[in-house]
N, C-alpha and C. Protein backbone atom coordinates (compact mmCIF):
# COMPACT_ATOMS: atom_id res chain seq x y z
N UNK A 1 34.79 6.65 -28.52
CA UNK A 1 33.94 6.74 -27.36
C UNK A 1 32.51 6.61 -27.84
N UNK A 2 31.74 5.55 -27.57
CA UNK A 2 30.32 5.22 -27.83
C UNK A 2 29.55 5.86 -26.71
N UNK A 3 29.06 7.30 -26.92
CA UNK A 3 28.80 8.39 -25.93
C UNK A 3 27.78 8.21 -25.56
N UNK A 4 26.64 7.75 -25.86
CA UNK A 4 25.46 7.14 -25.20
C UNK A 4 25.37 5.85 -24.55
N UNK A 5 26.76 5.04 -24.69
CA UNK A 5 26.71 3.45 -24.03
C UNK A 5 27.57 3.67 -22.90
N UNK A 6 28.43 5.00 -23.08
CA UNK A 6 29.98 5.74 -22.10
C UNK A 6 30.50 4.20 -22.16
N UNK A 7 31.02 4.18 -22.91
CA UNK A 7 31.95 3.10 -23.17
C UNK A 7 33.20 3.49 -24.09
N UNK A 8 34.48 3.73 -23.38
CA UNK A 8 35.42 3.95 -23.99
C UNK A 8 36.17 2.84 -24.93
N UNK A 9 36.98 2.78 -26.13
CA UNK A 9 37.82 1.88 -26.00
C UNK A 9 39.05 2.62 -25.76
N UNK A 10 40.19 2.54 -25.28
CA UNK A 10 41.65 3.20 -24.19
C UNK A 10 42.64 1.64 -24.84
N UNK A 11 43.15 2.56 -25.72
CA UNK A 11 44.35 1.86 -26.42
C UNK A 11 45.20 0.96 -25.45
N UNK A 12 46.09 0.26 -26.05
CA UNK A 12 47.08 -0.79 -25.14
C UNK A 12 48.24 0.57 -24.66
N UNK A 13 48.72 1.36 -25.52
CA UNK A 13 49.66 2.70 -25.60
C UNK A 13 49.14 3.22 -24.34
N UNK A 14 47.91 3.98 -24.62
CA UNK A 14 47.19 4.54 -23.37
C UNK A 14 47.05 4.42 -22.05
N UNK A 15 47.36 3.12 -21.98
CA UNK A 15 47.32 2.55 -20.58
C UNK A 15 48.53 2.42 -20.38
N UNK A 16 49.50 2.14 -21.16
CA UNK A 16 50.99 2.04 -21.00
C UNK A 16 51.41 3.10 -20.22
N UNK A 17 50.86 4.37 -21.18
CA UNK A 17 51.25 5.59 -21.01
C UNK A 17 51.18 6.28 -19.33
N UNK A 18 50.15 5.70 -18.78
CA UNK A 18 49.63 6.08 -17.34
C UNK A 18 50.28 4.54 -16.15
N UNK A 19 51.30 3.83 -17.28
CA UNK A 19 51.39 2.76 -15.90
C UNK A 19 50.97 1.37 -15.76
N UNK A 20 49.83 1.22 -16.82
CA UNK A 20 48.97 0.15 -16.35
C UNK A 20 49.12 -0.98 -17.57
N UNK A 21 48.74 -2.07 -17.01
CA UNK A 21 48.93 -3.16 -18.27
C UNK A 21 47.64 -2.72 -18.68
N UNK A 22 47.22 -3.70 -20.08
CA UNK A 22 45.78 -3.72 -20.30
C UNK A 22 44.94 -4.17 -20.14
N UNK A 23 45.23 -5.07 -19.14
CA UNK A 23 43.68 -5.66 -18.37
C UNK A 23 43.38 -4.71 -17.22
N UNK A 24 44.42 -3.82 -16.78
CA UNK A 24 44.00 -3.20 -15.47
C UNK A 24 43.32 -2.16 -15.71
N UNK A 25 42.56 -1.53 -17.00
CA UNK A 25 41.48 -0.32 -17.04
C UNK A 25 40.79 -1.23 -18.03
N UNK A 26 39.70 -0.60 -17.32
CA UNK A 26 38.47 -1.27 -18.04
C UNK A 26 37.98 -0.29 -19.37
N UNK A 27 36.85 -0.43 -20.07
CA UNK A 27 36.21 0.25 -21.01
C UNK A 27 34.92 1.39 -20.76
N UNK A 28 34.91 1.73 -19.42
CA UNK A 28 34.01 2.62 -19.10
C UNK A 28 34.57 3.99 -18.91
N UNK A 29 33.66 5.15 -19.27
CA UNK A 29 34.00 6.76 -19.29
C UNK A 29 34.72 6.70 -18.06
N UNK A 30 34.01 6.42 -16.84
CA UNK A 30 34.79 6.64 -15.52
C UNK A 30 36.32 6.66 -15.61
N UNK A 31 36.48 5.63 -16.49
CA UNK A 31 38.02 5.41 -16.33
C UNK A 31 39.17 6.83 -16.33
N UNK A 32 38.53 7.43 -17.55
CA UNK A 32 39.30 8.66 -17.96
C UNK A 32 39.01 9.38 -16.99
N UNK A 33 37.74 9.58 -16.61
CA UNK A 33 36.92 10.72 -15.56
C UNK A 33 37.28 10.73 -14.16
N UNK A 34 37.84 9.80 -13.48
CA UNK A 34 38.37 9.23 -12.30
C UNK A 34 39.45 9.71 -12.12
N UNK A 35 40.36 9.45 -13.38
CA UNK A 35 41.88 9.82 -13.38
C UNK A 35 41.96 11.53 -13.66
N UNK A 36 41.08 12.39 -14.24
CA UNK A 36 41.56 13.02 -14.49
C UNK A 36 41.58 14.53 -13.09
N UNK A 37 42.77 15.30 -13.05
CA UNK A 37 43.02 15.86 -11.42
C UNK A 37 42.23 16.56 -10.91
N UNK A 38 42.20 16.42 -9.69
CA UNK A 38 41.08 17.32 -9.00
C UNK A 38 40.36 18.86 -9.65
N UNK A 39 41.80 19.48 -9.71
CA UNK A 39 41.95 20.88 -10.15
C UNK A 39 41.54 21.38 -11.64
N UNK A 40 41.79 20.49 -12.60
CA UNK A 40 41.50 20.61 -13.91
C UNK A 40 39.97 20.11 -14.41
N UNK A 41 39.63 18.85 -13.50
CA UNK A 41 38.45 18.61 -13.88
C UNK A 41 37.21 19.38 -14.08
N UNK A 42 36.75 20.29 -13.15
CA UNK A 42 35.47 21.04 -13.98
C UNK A 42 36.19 21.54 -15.20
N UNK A 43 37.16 22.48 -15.47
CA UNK A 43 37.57 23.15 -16.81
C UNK A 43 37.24 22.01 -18.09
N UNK A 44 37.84 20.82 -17.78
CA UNK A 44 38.04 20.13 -18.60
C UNK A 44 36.73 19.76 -18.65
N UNK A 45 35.91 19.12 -18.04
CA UNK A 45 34.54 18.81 -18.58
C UNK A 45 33.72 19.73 -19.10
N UNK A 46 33.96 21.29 -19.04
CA UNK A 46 33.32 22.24 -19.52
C UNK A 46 33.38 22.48 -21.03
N UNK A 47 35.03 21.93 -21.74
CA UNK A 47 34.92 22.15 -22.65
C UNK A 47 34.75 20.94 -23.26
N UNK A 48 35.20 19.91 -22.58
CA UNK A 48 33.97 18.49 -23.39
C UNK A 48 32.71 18.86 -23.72
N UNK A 49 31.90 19.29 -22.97
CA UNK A 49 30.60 19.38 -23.02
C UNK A 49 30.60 20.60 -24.15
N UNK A 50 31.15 21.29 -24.08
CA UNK A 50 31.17 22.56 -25.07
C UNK A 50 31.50 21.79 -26.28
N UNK A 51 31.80 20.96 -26.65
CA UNK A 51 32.47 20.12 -27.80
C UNK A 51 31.26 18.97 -28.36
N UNK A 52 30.94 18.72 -26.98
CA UNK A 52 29.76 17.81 -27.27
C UNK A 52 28.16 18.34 -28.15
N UNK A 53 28.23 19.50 -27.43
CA UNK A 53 26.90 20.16 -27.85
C UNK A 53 26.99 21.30 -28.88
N UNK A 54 28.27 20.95 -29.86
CA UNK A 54 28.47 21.84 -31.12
C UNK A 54 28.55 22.62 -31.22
N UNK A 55 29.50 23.77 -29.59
CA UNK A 55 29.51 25.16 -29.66
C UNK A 55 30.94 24.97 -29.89
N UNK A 56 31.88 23.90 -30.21
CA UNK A 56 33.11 24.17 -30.95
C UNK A 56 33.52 23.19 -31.91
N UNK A 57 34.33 23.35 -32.96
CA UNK A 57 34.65 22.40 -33.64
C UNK A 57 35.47 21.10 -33.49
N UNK A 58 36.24 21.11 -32.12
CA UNK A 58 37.01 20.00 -32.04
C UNK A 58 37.09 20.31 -30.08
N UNK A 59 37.59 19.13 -29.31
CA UNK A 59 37.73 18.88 -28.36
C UNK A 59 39.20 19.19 -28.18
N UNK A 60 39.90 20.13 -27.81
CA UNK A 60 41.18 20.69 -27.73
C UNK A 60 41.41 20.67 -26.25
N UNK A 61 42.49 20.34 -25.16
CA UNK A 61 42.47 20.73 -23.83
C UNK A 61 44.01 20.16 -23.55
N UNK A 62 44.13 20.93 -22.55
CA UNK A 62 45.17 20.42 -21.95
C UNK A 62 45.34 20.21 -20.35
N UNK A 63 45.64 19.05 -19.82
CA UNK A 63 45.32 18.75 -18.38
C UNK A 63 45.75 17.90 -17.93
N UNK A 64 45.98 17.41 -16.48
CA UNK A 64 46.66 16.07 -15.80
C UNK A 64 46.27 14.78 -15.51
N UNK A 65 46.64 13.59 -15.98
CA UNK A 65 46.20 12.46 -16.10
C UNK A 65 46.61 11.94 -14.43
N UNK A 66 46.03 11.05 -13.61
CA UNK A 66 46.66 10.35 -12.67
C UNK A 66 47.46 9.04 -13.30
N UNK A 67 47.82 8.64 -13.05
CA UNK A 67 49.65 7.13 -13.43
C UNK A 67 49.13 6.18 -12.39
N UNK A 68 49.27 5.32 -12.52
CA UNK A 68 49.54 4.25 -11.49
C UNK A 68 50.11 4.41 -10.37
N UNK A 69 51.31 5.29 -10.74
CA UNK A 69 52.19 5.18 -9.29
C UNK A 69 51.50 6.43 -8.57
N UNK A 70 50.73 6.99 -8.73
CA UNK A 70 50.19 8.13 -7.83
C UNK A 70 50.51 9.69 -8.66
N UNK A 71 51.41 9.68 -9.44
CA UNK A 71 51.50 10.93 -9.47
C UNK A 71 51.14 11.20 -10.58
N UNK A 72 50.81 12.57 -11.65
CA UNK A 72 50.26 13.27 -12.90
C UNK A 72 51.32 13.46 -13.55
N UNK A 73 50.33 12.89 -15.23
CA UNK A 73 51.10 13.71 -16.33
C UNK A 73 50.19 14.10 -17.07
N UNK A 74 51.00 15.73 -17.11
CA UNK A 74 50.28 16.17 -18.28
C UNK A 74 49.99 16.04 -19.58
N UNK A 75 49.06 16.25 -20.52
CA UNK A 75 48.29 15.78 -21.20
C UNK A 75 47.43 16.41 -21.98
N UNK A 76 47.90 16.15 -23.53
CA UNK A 76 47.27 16.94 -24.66
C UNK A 76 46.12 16.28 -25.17
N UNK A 77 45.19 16.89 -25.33
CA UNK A 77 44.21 16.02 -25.83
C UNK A 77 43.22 16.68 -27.24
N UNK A 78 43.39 16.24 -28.16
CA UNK A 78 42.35 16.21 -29.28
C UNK A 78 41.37 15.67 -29.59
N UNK A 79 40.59 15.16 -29.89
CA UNK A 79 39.07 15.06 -29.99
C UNK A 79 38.00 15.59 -30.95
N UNK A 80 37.06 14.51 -31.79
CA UNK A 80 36.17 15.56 -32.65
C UNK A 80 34.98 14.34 -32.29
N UNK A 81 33.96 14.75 -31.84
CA UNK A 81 32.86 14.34 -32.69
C UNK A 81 32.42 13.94 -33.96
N UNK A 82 32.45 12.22 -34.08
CA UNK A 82 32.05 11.67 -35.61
C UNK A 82 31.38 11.57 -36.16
N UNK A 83 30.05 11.50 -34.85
CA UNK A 83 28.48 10.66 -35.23
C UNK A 83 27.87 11.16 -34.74
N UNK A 84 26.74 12.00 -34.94
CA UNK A 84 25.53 12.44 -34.40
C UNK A 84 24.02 11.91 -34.98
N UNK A 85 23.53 11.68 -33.98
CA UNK A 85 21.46 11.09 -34.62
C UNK A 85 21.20 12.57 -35.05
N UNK A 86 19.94 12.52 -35.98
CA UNK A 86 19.29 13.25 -36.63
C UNK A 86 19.13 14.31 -35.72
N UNK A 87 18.80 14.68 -34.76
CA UNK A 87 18.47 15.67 -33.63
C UNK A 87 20.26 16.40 -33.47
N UNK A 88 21.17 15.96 -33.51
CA UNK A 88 22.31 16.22 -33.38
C UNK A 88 23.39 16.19 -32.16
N UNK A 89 22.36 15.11 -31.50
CA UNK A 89 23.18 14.48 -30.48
C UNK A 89 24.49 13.68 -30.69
N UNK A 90 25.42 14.46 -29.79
CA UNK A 90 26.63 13.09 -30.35
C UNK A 90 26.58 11.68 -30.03
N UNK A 91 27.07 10.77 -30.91
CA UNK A 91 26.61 9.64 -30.39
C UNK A 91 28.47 8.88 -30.36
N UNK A 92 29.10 9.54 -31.17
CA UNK A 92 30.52 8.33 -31.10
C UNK A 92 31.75 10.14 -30.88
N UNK A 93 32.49 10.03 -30.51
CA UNK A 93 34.05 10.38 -30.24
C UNK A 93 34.98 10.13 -30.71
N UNK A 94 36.15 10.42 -31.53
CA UNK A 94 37.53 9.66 -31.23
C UNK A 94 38.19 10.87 -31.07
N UNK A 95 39.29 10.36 -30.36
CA UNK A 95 40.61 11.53 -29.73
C UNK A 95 41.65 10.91 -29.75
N UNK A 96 42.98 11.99 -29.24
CA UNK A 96 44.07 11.10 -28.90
C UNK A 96 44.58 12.21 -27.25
N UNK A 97 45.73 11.22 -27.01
CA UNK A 97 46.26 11.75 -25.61
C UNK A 97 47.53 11.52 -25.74
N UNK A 98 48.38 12.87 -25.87
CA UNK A 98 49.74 12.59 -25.92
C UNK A 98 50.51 13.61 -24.30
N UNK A 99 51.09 12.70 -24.36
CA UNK A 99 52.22 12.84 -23.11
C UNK A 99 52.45 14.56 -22.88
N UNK A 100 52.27 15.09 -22.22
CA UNK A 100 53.32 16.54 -22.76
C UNK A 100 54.35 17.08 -21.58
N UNK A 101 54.08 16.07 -20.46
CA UNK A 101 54.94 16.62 -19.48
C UNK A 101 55.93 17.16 -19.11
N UNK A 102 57.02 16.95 -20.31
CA UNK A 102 58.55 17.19 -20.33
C UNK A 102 58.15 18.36 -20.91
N UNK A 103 57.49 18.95 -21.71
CA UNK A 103 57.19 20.41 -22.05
C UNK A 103 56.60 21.33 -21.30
N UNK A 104 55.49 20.11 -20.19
CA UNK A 104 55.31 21.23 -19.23
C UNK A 104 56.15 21.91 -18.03
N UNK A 105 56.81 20.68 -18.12
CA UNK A 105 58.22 21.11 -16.48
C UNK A 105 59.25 21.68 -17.45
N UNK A 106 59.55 21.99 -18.53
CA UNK A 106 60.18 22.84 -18.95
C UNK A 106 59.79 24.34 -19.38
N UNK A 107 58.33 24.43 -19.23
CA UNK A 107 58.08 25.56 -19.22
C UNK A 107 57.71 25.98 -17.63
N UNK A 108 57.57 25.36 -16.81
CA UNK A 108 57.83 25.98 -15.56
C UNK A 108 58.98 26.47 -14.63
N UNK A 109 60.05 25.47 -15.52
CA UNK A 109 61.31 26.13 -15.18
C UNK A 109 61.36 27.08 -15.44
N UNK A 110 61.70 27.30 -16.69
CA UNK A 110 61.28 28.66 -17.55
C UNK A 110 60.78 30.15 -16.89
N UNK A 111 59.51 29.72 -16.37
CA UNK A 111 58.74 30.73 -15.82
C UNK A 111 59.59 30.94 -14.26
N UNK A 112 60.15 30.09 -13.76
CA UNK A 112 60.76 29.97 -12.30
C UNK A 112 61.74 30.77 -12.50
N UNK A 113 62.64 30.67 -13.41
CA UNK A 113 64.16 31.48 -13.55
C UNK A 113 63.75 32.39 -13.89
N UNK A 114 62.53 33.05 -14.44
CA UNK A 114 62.04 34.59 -15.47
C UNK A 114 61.62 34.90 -13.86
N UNK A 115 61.27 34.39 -12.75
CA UNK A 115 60.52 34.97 -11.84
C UNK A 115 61.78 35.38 -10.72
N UNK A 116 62.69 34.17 -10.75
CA UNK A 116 63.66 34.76 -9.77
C UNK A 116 64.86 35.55 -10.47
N UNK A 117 65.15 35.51 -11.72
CA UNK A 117 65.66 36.87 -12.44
C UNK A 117 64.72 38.21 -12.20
N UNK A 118 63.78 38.50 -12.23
CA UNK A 118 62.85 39.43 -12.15
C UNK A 118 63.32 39.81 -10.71
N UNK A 119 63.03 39.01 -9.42
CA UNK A 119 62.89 39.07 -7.99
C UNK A 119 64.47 40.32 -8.04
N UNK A 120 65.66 39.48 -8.70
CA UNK A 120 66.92 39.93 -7.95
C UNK A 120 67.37 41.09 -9.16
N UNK A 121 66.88 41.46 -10.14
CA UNK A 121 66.91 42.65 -10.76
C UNK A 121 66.05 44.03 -10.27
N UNK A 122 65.13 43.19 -9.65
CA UNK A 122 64.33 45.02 -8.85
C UNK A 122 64.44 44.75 -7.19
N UNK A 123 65.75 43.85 -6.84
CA UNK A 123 66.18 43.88 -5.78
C UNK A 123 65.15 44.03 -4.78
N UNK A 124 64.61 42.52 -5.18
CA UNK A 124 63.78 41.92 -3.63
C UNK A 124 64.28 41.35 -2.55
N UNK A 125 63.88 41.75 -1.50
CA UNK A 125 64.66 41.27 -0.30
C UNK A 125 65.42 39.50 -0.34
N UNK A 126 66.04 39.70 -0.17
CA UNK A 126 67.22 37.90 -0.76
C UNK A 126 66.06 37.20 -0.19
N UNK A 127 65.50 37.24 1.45
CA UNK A 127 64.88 36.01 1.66
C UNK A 127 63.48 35.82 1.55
N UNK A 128 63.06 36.82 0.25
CA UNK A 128 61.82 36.53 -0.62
C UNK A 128 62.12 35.70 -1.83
N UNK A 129 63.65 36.22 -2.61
CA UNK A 129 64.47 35.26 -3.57
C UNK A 129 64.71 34.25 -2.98
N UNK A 130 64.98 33.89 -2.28
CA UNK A 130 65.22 32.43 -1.74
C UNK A 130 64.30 31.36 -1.37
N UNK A 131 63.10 32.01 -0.78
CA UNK A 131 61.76 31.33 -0.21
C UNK A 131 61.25 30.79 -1.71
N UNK A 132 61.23 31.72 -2.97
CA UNK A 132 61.01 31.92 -4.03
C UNK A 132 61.34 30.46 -4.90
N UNK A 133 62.65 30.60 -4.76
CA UNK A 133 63.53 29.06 -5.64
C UNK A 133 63.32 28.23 -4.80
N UNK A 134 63.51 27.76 -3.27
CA UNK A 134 62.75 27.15 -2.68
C UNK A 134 61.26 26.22 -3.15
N UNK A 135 60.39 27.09 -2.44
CA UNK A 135 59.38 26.55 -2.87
C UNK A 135 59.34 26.32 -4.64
N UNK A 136 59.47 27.05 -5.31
CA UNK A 136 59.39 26.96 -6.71
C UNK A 136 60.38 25.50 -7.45
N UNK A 137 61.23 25.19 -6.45
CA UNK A 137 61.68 23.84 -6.94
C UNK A 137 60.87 22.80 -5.79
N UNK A 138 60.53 22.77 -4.91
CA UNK A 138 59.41 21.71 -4.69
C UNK A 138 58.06 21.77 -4.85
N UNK A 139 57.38 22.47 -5.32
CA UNK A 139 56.81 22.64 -6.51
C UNK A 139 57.21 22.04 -7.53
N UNK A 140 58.29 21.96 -8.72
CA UNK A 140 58.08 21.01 -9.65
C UNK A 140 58.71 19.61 -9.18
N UNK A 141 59.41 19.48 -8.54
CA UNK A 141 59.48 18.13 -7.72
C UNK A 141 58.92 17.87 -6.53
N UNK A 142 57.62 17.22 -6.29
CA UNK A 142 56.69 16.99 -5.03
C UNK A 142 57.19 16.31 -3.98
N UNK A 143 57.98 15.47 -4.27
CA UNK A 143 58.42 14.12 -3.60
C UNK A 143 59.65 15.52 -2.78
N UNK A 144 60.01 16.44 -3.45
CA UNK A 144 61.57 17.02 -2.23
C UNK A 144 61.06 18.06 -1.36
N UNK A 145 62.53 18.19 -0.34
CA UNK A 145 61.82 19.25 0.92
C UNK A 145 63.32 20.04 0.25
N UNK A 146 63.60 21.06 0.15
CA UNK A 146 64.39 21.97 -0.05
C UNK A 146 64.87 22.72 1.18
N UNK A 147 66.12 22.98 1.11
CA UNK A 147 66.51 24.50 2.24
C UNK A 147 68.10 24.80 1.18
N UNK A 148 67.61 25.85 1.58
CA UNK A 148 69.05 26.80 1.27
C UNK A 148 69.47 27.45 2.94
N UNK A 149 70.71 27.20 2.59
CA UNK A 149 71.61 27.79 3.99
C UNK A 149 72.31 28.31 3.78
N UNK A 150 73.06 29.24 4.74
CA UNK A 150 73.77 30.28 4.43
C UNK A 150 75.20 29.99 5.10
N UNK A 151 76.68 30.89 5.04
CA UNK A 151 77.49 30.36 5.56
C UNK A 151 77.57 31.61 6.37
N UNK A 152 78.00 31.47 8.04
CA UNK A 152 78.07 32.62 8.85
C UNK A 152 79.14 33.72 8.22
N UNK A 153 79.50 34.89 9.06
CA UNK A 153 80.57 35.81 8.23
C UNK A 153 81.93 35.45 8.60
N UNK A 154 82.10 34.43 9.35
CA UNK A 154 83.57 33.96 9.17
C UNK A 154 83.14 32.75 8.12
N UNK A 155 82.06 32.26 7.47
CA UNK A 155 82.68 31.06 6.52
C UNK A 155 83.41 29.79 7.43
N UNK A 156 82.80 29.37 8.61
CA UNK A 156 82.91 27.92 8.94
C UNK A 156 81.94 27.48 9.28
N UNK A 157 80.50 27.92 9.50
CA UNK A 157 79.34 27.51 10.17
C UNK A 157 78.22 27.64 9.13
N UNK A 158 77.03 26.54 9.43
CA UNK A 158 75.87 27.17 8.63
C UNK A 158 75.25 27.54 9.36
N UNK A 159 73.86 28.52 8.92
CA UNK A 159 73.29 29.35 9.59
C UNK A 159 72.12 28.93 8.46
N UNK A 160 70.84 29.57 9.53
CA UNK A 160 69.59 29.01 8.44
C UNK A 160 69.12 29.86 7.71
N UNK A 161 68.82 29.34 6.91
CA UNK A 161 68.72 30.14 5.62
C UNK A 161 66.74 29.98 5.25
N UNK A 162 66.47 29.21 4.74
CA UNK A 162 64.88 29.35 3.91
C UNK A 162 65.08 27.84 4.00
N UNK A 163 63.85 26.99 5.03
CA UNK A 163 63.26 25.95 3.99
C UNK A 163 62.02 25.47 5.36
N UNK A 164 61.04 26.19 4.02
CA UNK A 164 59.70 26.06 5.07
C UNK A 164 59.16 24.59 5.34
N UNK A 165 60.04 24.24 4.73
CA UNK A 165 58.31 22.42 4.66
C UNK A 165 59.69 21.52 5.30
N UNK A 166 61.09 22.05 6.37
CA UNK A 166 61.45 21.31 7.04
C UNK A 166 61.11 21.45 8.37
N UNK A 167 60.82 20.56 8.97
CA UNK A 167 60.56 20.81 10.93
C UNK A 167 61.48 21.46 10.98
N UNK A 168 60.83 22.48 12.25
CA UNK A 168 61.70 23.18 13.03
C UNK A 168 62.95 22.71 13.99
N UNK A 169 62.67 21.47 13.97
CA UNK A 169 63.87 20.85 15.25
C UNK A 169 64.97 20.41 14.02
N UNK A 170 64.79 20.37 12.96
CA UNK A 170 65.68 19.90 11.57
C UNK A 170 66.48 21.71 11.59
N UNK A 171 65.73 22.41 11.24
CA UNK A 171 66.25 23.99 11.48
C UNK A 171 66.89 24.32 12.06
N UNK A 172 66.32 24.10 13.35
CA UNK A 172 67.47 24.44 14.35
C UNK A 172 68.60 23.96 15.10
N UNK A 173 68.60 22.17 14.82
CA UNK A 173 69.70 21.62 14.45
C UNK A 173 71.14 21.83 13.14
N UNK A 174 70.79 22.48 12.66
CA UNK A 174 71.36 22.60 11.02
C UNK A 174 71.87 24.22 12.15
N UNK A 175 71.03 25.01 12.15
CA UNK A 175 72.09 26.20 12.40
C UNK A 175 73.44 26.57 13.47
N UNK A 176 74.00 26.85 13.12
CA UNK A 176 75.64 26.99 13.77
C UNK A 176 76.26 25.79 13.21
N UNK A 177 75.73 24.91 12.70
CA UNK A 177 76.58 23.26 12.09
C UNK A 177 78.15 23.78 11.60
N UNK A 178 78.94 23.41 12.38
CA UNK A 178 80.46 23.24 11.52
C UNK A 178 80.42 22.89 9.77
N UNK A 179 80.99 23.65 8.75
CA UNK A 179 81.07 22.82 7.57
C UNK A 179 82.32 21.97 7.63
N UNK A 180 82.40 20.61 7.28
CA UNK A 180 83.50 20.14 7.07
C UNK A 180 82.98 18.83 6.37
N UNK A 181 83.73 17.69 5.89
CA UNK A 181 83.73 16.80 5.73
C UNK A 181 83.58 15.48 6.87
N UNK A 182 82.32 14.99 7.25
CA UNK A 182 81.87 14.54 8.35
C UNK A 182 81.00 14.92 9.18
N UNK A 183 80.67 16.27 8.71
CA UNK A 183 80.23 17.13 9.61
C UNK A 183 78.09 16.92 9.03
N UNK A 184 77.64 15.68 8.47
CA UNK A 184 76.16 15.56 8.04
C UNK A 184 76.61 16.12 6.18
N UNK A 185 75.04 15.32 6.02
CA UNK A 185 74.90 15.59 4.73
C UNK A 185 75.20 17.48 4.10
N UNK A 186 74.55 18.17 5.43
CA UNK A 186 74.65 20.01 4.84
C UNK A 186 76.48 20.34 4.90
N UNK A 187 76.45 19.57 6.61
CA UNK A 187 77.67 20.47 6.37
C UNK A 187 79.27 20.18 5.47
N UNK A 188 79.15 18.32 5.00
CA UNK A 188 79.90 18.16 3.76
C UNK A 188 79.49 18.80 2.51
N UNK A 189 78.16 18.87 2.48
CA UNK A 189 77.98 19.71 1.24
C UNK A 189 78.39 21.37 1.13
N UNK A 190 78.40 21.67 1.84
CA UNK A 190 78.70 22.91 1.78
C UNK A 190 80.22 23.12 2.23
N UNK A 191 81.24 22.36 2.41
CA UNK A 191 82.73 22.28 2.82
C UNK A 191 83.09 21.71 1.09
């Protein structure tokens, strides 16, 4: 990174890595700065800048890249300052950016099953456990709508159970549903 021209060079890998051939990102800071997520960005520029102006020894962070196709991966990043002018301005960068996503959705699983083990060992009401795994699996998959349903106390009907981010007319269609084979996607699944 030529930090006074903000001119990146962003490997052929790099761009791979997010989606893109290598003509489709250019060589300017923006590039990285654009992509990187709403939510992480001040943190992350805080400790650039903390890196930049020699209150740490290396550029360490971890945070979400945007992809081509719209959605984030997370993202390790190292970094040192090479070149500074006499005054001790930085003048050049190099880093790297490795993938870490599969470590991060495996540690959120992680934390998901430690949270709904926790919930049903100090016996939280089921449909706080349920709202719980619910949301907590669309949460790590964005693209799904989740419901859990329940089976009535004779065991031939569903009854509604937890799933907030479906319409209500989806809800209340689904409850009393016959289970059987034919009976929609819930009620074969659950026959």
């Amino acid at each position: 990174w030529d930090i006074p021209q903000k001119e990146v060079f962003f490997s052929r890998k790099w761009k791979e890595m997010l989606g893109y051939s290598e003509s489709e990102i250019g060589n300017g800071f923006d590039e990285w700065e654009k992509r990187v997520h709403p939510e992480d960005k001040e943190r992350v520029l805080q400790v650039l800048q903390a890196h930049l102006d020699g209150k740490s020894p290396t550029y360490f962070c971890e945070y979400r890249l945007l992809c081509k196709n719209r959605t984030y991966k997370w993202i390790l990043v190292r970094g040192l300052v090479v070149n500074r002018d006499d005054a001790g301005n930085p003048l050049r960068m190099i880093g790297m950016h490795t993938d870490i996503s599969e470590r991060k959705f495996q540690e959120e699983y992680k934390n998901l099953r430690n949270r709904i083990m926790e919930m049903l060992a100090s016996s939280e009401p089921m449909e706080q456990t349920l709202l719980a795994i619910v949301t907590g699996i669309e949460h790590m998959y964005p693209d799904m709508l989740c419901s859990i349903l329940l089976l009535d106390r004779e065991h031939k009907r569903l009854v509604n159970g937890i799933a907030p981010s479906l319409p209500d007319f989806y809800n209340r269609s689904i409850n009393g549903l016959e289970i059987g084979v034919g009976q929609g996607s819930c009620g074969t699944a659950a026959y």
